[in-house]
C-alpha atoms as a PDB file:
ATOM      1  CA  UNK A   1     -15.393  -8.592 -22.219  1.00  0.00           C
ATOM      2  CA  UNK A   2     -19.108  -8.194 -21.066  1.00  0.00           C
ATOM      3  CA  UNK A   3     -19.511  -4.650 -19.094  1.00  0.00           C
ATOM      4  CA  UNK A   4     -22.930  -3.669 -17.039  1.00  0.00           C
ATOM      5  CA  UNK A   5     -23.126   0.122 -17.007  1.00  0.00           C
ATOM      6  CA  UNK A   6     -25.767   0.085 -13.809  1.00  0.00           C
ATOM      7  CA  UNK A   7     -27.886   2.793 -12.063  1.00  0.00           C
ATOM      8  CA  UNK A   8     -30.078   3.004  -8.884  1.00  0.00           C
ATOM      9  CA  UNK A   9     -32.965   5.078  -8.111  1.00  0.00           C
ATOM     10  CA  UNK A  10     -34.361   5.211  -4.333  1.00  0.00           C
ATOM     11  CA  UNK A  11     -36.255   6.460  -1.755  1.00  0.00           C
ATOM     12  CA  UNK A  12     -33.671   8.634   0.233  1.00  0.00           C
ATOM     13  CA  UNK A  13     -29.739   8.671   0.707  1.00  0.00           C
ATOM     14  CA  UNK A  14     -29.106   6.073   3.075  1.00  0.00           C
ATOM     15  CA  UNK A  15     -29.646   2.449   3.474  1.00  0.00           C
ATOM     16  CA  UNK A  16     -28.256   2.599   6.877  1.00  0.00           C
ATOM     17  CA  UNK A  17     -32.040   4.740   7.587  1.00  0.00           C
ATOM     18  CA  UNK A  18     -34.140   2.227   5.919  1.00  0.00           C
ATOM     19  CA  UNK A  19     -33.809   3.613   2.324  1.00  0.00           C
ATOM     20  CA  UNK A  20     -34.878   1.667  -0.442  1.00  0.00           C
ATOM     21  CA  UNK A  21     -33.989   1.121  -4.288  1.00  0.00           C
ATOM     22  CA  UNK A  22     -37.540   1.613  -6.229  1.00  0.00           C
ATOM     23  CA  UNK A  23     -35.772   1.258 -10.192  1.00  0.00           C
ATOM     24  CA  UNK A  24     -32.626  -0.590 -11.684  1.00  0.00           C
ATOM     25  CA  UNK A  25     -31.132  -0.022 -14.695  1.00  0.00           C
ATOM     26  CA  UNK A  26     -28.557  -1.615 -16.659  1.00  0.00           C
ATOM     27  CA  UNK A  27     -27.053  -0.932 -20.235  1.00  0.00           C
ATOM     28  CA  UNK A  28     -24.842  -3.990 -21.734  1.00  0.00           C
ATOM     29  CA  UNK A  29     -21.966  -3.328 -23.578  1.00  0.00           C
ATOM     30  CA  UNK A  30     -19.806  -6.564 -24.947  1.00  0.00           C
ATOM     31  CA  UNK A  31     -16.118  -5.410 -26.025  1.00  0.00           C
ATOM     32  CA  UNK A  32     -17.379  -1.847 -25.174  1.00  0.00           C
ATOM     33  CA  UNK A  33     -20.533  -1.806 -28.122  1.00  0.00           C
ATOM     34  CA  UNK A  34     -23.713  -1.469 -26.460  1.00  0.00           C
ATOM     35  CA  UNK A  35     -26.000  -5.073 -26.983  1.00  0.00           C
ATOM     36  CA  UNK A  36     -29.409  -3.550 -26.545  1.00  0.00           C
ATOM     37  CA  UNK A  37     -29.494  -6.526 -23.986  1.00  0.00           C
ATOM     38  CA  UNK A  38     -30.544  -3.961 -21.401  1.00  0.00           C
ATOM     39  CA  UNK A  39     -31.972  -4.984 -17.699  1.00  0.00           C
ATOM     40  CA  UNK A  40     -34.709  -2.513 -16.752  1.00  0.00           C
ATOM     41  CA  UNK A  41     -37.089  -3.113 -13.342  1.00  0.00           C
ATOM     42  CA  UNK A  42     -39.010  -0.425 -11.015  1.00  0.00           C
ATOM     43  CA  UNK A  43     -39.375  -1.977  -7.444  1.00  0.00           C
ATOM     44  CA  UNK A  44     -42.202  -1.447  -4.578  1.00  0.00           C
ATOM     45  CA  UNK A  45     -39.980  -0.280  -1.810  1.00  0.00           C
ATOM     46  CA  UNK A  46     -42.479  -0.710   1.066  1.00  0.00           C
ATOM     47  CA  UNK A  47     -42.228   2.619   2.313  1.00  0.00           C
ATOM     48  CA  UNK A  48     -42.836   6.186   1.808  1.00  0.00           C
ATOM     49  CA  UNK A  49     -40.677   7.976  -1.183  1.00  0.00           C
ATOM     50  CA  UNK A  50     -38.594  11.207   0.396  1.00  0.00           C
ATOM     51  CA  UNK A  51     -39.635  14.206  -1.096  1.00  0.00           C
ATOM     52  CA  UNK A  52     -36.094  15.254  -2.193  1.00  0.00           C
ATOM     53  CA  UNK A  53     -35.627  12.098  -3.526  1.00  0.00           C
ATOM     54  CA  UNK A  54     -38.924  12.811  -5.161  1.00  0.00           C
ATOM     55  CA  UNK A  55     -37.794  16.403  -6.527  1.00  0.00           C
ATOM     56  CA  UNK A  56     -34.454  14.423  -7.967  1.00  0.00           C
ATOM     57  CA  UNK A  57     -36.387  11.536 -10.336  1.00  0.00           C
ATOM     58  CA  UNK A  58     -39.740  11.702 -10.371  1.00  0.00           C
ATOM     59  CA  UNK A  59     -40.819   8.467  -9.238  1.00  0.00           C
ATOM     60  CA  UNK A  60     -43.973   8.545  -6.828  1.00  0.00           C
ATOM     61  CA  UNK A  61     -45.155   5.535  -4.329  1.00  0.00           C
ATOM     62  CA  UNK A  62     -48.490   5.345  -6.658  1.00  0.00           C
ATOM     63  CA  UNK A  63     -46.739   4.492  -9.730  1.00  0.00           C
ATOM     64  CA  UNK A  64     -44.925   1.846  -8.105  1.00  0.00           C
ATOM     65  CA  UNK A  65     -48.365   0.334  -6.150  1.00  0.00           C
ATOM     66  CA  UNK A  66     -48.526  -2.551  -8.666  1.00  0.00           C
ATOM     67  CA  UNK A  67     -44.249  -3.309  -8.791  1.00  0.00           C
ATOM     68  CA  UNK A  68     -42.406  -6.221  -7.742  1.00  0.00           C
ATOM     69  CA  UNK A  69     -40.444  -6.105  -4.533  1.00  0.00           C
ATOM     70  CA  UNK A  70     -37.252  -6.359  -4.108  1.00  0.00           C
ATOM     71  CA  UNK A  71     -36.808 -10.099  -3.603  1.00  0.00           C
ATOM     72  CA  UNK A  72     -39.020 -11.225  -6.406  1.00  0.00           C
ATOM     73  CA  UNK A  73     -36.588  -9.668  -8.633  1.00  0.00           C
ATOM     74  CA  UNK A  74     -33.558 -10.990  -7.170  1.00  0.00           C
ATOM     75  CA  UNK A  75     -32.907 -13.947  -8.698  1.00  0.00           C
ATOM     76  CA  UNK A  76     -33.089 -12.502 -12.306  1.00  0.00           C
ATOM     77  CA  UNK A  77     -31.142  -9.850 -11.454  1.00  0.00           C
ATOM     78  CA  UNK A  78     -28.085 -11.193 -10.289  1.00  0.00           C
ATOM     79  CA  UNK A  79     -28.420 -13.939 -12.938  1.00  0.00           C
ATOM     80  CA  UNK A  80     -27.970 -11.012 -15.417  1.00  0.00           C
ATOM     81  CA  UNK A  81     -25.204  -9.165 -13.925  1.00  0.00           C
ATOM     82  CA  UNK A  82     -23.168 -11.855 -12.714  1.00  0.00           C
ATOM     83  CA  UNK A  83     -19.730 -12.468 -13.930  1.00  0.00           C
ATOM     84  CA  UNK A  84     -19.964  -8.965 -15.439  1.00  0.00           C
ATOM     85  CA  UNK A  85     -18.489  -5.675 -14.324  1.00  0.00           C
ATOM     86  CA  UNK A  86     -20.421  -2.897 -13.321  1.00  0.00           C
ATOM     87  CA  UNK A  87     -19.687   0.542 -14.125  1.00  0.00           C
ATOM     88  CA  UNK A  88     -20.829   2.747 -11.854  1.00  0.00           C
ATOM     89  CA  UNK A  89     -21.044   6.031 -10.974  1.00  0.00           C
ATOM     90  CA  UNK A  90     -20.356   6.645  -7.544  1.00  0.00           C
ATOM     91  CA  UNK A  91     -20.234   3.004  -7.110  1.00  0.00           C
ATOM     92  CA  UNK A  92     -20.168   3.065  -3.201  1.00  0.00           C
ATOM     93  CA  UNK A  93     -23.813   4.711  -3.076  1.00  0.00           C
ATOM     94  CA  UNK A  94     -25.568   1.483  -5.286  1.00  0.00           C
ATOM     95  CA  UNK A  95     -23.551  -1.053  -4.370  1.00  0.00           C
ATOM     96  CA  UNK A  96     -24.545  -0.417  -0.637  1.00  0.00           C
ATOM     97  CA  UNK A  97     -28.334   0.111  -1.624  1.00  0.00           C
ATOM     98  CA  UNK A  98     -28.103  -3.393  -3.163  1.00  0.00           C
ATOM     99  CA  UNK A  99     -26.385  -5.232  -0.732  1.00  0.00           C
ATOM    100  CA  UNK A 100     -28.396  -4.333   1.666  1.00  0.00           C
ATOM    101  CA  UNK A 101     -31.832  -5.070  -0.323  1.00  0.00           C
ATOM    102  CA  UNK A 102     -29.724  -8.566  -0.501  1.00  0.00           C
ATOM    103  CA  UNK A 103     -29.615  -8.713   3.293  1.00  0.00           C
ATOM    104  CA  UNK A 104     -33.167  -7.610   3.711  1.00  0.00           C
ATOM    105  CA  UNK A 105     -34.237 -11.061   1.891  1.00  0.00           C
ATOM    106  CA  UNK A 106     -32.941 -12.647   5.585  1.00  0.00           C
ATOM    107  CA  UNK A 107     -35.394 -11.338   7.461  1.00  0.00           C
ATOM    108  CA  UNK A 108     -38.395  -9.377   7.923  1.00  0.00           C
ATOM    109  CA  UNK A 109     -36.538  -6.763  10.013  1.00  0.00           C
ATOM    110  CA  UNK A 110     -34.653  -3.558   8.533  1.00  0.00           C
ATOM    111  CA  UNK A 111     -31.979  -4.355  10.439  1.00  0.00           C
ATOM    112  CA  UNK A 112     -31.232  -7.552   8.985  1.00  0.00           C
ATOM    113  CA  UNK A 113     -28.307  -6.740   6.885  1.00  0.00           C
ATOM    114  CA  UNK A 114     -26.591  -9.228   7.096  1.00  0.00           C
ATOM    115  CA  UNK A 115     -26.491 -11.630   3.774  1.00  0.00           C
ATOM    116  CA  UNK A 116     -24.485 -14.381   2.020  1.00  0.00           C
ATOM    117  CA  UNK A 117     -24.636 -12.309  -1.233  1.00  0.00           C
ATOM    118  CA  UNK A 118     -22.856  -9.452  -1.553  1.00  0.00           C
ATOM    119  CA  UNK A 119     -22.948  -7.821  -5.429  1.00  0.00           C
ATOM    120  CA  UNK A 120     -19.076  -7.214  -5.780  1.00  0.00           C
ATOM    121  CA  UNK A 121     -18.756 -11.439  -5.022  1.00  0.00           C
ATOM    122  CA  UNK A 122     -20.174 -11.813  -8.014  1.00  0.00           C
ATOM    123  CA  UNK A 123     -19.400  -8.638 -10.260  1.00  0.00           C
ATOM    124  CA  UNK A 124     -16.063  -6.675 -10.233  1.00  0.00           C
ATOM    125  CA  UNK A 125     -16.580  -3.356  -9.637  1.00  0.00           C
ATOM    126  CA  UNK A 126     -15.252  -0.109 -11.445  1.00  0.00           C
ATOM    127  CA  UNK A 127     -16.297   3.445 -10.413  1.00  0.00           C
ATOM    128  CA  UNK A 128     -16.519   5.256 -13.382  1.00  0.00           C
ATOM    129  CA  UNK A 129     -16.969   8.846 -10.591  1.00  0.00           C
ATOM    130  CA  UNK A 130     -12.850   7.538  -9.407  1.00  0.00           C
ATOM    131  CA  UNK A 131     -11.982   7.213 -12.740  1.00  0.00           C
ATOM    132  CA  UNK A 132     -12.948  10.768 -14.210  1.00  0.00           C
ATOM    133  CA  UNK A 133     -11.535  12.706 -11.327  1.00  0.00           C
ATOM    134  CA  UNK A 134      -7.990  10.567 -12.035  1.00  0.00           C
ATOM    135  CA  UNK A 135      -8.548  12.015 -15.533  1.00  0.00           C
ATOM    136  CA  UNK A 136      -9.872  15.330 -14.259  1.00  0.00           C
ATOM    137  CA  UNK A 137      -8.653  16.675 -11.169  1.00  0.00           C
ATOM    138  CA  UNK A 138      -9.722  19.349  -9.281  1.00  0.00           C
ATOM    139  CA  UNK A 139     -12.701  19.504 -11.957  1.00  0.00           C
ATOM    140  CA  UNK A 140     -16.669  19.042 -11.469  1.00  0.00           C
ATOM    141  CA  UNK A 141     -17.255  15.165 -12.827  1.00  0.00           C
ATOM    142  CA  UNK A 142     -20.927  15.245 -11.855  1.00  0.00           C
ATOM    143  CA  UNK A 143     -23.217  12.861 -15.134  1.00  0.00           C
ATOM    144  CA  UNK A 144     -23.768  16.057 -16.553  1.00  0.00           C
ATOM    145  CA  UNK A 145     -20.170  18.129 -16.164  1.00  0.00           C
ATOM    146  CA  UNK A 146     -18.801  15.193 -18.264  1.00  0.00           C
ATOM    147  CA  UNK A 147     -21.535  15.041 -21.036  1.00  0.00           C
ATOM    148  CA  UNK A 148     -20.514  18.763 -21.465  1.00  0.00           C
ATOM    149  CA  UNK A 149     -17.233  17.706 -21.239  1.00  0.00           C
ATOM    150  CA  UNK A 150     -17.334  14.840 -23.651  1.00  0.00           C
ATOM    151  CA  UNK A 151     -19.340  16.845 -26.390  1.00  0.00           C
ATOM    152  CA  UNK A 152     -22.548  14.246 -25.318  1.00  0.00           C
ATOM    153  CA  UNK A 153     -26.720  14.865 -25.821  1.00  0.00           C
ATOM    154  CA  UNK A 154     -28.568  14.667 -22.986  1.00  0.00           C
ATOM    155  CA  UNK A 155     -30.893  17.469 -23.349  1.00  0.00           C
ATOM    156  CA  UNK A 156     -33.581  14.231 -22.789  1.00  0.00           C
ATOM    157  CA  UNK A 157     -32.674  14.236 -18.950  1.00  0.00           C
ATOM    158  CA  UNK A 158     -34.916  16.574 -16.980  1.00  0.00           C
ATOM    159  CA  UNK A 159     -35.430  14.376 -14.415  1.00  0.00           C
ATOM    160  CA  UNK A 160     -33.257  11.279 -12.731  1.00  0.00           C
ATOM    161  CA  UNK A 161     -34.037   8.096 -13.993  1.00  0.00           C
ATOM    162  CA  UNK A 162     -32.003   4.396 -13.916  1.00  0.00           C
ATOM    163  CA  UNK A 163     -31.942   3.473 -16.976  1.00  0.00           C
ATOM    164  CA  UNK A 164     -31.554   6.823 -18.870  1.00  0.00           C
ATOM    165  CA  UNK A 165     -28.906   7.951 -16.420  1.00  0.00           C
ATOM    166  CA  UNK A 166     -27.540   4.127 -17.326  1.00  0.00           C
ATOM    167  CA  UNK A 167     -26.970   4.695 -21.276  1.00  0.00           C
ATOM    168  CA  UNK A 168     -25.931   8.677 -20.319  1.00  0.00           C
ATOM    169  CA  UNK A 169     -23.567   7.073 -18.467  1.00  0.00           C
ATOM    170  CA  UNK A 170     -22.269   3.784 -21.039  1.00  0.00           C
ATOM    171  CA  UNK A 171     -21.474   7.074 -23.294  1.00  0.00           C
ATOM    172  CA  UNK A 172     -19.713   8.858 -21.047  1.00  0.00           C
ATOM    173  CA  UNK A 173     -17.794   5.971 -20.060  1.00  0.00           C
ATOM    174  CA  UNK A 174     -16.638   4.891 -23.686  1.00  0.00           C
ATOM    175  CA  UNK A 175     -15.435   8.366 -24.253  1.00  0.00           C
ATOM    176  CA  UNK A 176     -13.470   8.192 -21.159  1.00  0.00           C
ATOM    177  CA  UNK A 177     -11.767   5.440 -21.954  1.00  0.00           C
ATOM    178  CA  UNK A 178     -11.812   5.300 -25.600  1.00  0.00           C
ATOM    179  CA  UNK A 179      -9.463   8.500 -25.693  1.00  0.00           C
ATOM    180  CA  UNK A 180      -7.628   7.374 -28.954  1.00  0.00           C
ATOM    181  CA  UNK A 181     -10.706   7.874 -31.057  1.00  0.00           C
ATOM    182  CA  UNK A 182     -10.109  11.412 -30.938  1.00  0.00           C
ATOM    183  CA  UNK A 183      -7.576  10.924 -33.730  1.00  0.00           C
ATOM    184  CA  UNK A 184     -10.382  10.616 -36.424  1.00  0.00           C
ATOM    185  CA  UNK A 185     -12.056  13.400 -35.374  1.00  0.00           C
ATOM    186  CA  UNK A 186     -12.649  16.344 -37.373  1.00  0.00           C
ATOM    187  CA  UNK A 187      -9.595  19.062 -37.187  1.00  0.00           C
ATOM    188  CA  UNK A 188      -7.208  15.797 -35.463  1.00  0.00           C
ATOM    189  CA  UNK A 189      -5.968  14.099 -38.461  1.00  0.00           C
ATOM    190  CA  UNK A 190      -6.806  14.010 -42.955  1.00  0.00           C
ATOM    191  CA  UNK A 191      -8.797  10.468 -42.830  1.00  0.00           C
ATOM    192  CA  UNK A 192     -12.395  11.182 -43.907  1.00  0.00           C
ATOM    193  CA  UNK A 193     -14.725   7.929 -45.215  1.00  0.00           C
ATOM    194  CA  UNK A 194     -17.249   7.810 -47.447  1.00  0.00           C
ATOM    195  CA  UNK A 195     -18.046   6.043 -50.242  1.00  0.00           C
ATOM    196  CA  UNK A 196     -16.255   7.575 -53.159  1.00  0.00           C
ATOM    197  CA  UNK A 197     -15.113   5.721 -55.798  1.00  0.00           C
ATOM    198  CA  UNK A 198     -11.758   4.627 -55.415  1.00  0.00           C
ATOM    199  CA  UNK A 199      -9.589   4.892 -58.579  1.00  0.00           C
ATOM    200  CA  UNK A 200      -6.232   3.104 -58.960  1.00  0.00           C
ATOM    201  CA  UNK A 201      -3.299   4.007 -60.246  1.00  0.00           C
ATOM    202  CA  UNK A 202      -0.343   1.835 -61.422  1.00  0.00           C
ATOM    203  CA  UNK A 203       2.844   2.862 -60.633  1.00  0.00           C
ATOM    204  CA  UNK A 204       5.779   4.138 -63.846  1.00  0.00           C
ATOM    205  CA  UNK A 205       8.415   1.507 -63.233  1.00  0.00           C
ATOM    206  CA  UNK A 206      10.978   4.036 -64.463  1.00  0.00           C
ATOM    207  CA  UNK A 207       9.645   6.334 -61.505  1.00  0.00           C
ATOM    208  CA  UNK A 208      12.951   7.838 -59.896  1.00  0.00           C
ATOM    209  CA  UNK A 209      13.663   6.706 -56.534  1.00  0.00           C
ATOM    210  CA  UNK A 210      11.415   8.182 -53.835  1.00  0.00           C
ATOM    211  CA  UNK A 211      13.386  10.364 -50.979  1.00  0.00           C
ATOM    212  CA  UNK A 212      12.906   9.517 -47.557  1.00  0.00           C
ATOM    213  CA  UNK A 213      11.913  12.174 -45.560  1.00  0.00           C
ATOM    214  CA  UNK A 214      12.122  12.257 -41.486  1.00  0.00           C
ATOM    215  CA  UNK A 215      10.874  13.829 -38.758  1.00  0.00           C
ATOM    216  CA  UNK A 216      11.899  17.094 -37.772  1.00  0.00           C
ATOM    217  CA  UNK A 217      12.968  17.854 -33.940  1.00  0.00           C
ATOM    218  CA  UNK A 218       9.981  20.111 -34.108  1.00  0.00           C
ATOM    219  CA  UNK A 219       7.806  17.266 -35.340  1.00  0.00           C
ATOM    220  CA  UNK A 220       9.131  14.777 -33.316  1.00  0.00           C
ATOM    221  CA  UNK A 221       9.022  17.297 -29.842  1.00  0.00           C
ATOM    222  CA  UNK A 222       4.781  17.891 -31.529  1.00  0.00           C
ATOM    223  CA  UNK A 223       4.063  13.621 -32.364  1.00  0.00           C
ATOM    224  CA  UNK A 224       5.379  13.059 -28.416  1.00  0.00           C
ATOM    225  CA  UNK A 225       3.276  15.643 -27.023  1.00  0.00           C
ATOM    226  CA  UNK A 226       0.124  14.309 -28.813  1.00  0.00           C
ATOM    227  CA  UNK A 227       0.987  10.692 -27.655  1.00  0.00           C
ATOM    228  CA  UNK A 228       1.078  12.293 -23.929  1.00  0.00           C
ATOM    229  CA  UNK A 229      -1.938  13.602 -24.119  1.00  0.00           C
ATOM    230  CA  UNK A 230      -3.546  10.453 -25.924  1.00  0.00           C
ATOM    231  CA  UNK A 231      -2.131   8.713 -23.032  1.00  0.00           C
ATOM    232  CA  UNK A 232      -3.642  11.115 -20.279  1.00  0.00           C
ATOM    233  CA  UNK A 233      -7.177  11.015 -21.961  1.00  0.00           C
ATOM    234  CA  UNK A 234      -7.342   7.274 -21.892  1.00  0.00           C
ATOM    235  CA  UNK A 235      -5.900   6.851 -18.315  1.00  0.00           C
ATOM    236  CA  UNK A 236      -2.573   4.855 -19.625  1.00  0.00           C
ATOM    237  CA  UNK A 237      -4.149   3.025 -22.505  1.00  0.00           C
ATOM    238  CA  UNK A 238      -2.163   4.512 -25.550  1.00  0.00           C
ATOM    239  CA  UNK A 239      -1.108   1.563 -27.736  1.00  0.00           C
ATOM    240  CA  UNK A 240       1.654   3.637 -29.253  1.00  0.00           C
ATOM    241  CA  UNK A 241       2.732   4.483 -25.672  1.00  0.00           C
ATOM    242  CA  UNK A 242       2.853   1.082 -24.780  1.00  0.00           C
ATOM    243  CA  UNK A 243       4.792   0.092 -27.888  1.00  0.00           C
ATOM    244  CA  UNK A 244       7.625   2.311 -27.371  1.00  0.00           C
ATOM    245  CA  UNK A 245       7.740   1.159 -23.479  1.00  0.00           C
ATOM    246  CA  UNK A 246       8.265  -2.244 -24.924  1.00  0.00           C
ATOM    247  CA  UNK A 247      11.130  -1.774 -27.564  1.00  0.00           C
END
């Protein structure tokens, strides 16, 4: 399973104004562990940077003076991402900022929007910003709520940027779906590794017969509860869960 947890940086909010992307970044992650096979690119937008936009990552029109536009990039791009899916948060925001810089490669004129390549024909598409309010309703589930959230460092991020934002993101995105790893936390279970020598110990064939002991109401009412919850934090993806629904 090959996963591209992407980000956008631009010049303003909206395409449908002329708005362009000026950085792209992209985190791989094959079977959910990151590759290092990361996709990284700034872009010369051909127009003036917004100040807000400016205030939010950083990024200034003379630092980007010397950086491929958008169409010389193309090709690569969707040569690396295709056949993957994205993660994305608040996937409706990039995916329109790069379909459009697809339609702009039809024509010289802004409103040429109109192209035969359209990202989600070649990607499938999951919003990772749909996905945590599912999981958390009613809650913030801004990049940064659910770092706090998730117990995850980004103390590096005082400004926006694509490909930072990108691996924030890949982490926050395992943890959100990875919800069964919380059983080897510390306080959730007795499993500890390390590398301790491991002695072994022969059995007394004359041992009396063990005695089978079972589950208490209480324990039972407790091990269902947990498996709920196990099942909330992973959106439906307990195994146990799905074991039971089976038999």
């Amino acid at each position: 399973m090959r996963q591209i947890v992407l980000d956008t940086e631009t010049t303003g909010l909206d395409p449908a104004e002329g708005h362009r992307i000026i950085e792209i970044g992209c985190v791989e992650l094959i079977n959910r562990r990151p590759t290092g096979n990361n996709y990284h690119q700034y872009v010369r937008p051909e127009r003036e940077i917004d100040e807000g936009a400016l205030d939010i990552h950083g990024i200034t029109n003379e630092s980007l003076a010397d950086k491929p536009l958008f169409r010389d990039i193309a090709q690569d791009f969707l040569e690396y991402v295709k056949g993957a899916e994205l993660v994305i948060h608040n996937a409706p925001f990039d995916v329109g900022f790069l379909n459009y810089e697809f339609g702009l490669m039809n024509g010289d004129q802004p409103e040429a929007t109109v192209s035969a390549i359209k990202i989600e024909d070649h990607c499938l598409i999951e919003d990772s910003l749909q996905l945590a309010r599912r999981l958390h309703p009613g809650q913030k589930n801004d990049l940064d709520s659910l770092c706090k959230r998730y117990n995850i460092d980004n103390t590096q991020r005082t400004l926006h940027g694509a490909l930072l934002d990108a691996e924030i993101l890949a982490d926050v995105y395992l943890a959100m779906t990875g919800g069964q790893t919380g059983l080897f936390e510390e306080g959730a279970g007795s499993m500890h590794f390390g590398a301790a020598k491991v002695e072994i110990r022969h059995l007394d064939p004359n041992r009396p017969t063990l005695a089978v002991i079972r589950a208490s109401e209480e324990e039972l009412v407790a091990h269902r509860a947990w498996l709920e919850e196990l099942d909330k934090q992973s959106a439906g993806r307990c195994v146990w869960r799905q074991l039971e629904a089976s038999q």
